[in-house]
C-alpha atoms as a PDB file:
ATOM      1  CA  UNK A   1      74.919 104.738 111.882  1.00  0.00           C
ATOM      2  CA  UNK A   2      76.801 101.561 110.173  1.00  0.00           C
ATOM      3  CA  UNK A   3      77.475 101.474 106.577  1.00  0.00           C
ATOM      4  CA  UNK A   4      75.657  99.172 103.965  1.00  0.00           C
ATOM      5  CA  UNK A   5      78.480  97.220 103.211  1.00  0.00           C
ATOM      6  CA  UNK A   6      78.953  96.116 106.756  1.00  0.00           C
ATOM      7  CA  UNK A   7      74.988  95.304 107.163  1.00  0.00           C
ATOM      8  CA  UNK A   8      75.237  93.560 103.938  1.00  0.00           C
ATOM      9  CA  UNK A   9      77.907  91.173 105.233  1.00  0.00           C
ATOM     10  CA  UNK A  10      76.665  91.248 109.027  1.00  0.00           C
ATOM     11  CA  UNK A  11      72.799  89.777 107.171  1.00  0.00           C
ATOM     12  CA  UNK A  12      74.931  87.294 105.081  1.00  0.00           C
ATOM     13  CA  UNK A  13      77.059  85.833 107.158  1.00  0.00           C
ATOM     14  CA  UNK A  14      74.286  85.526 110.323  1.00  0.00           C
ATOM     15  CA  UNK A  15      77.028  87.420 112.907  1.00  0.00           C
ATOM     16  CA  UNK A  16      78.424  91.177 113.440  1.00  0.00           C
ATOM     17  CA  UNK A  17      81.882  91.766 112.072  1.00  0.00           C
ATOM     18  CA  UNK A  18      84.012  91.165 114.690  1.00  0.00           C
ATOM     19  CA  UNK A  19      85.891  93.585 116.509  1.00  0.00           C
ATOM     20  CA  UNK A  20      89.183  94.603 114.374  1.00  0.00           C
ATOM     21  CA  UNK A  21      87.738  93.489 111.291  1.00  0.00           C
ATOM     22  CA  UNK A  22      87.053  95.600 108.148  1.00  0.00           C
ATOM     23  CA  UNK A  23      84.919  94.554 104.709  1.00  0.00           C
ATOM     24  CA  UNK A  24      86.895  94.590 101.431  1.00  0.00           C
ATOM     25  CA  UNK A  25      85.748  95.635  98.417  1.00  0.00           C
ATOM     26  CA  UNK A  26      87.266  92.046  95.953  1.00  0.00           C
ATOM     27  CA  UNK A  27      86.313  94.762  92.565  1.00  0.00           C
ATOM     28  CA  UNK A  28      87.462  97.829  94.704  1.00  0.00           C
ATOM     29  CA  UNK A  29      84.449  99.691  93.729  1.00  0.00           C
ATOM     30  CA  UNK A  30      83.186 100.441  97.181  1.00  0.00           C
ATOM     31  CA  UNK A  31      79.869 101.610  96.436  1.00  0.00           C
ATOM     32  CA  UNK A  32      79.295  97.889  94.805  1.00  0.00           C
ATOM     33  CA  UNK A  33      77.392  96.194  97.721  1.00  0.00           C
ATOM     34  CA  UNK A  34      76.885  93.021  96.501  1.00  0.00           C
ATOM     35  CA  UNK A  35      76.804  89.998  98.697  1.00  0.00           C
ATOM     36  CA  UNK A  36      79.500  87.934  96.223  1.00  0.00           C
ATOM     37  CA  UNK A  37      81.739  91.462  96.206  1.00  0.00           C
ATOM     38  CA  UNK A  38      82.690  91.771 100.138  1.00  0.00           C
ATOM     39  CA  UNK A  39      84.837  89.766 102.037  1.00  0.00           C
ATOM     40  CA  UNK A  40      85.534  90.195 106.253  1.00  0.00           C
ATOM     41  CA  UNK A  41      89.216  90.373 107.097  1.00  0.00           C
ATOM     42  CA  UNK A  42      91.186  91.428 109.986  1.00  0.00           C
ATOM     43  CA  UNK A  43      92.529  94.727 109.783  1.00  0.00           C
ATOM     44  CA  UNK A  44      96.192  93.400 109.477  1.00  0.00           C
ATOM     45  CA  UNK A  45      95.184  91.028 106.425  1.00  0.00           C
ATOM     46  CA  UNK A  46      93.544  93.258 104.929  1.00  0.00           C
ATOM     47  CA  UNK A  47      96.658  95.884 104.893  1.00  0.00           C
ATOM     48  CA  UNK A  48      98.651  92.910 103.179  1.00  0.00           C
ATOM     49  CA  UNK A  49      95.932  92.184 100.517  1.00  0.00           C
ATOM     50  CA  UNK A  50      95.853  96.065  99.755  1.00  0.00           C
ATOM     51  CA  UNK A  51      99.574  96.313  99.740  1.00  0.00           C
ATOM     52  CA  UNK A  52     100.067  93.728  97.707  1.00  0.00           C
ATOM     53  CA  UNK A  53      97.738  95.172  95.095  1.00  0.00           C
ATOM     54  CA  UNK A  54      99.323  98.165  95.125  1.00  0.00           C
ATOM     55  CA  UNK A  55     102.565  96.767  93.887  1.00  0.00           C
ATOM     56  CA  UNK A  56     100.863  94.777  91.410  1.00  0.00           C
ATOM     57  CA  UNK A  57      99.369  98.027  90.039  1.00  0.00           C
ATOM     58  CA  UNK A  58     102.760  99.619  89.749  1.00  0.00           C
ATOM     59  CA  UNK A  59     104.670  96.540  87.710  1.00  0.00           C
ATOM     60  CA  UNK A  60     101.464  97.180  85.897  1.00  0.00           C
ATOM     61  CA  UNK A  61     101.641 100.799  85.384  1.00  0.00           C
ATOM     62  CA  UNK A  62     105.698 100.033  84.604  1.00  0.00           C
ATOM     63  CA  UNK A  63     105.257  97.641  82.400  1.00  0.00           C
ATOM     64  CA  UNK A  64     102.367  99.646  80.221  1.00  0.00           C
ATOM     65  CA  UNK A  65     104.860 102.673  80.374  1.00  0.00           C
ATOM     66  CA  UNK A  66     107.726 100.836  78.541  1.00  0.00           C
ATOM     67  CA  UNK A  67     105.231  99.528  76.229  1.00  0.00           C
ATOM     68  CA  UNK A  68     104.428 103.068  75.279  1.00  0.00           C
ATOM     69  CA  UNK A  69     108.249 103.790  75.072  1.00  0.00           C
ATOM     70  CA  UNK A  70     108.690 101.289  72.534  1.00  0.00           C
ATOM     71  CA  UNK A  71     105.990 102.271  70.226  1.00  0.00           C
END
């Protein structure tokens, strides 16, 4: 069994996804399978691009909540 998103990338890119590698999600919908929405990383960039988001989403989530505080 391998899962579409790695066959979709795997036909795309002419190669298998090498070993340590994972397939991100760029809208972070994960059922979206689209060619233009997945992107091979290594395992250890791919745990900075998701940590990174993570912190953007709570200055996000911060910022939104002392918008609501000063309504």
């Amino acid at each position: 069994y391998v899962s579409e998103h790695i066959l979709v990338w795997e036909e795309i890119n002419g190669k298998p996804l090498p070993k340590g590698w994972v397939i991100h999600h760029l809208n972070g919908i994960r059922g979206d399978n689209r060619p233009q929405n997945l992107v091979g990383l290594p395992v250890r960039k791919h745990s900075l691009v998701i940590g990174a988001l993570k912190k953007r989403i709570q200055e996000l989530e911060g910022f939104l909540s002392n918008q609501n505080q000063l309504l």
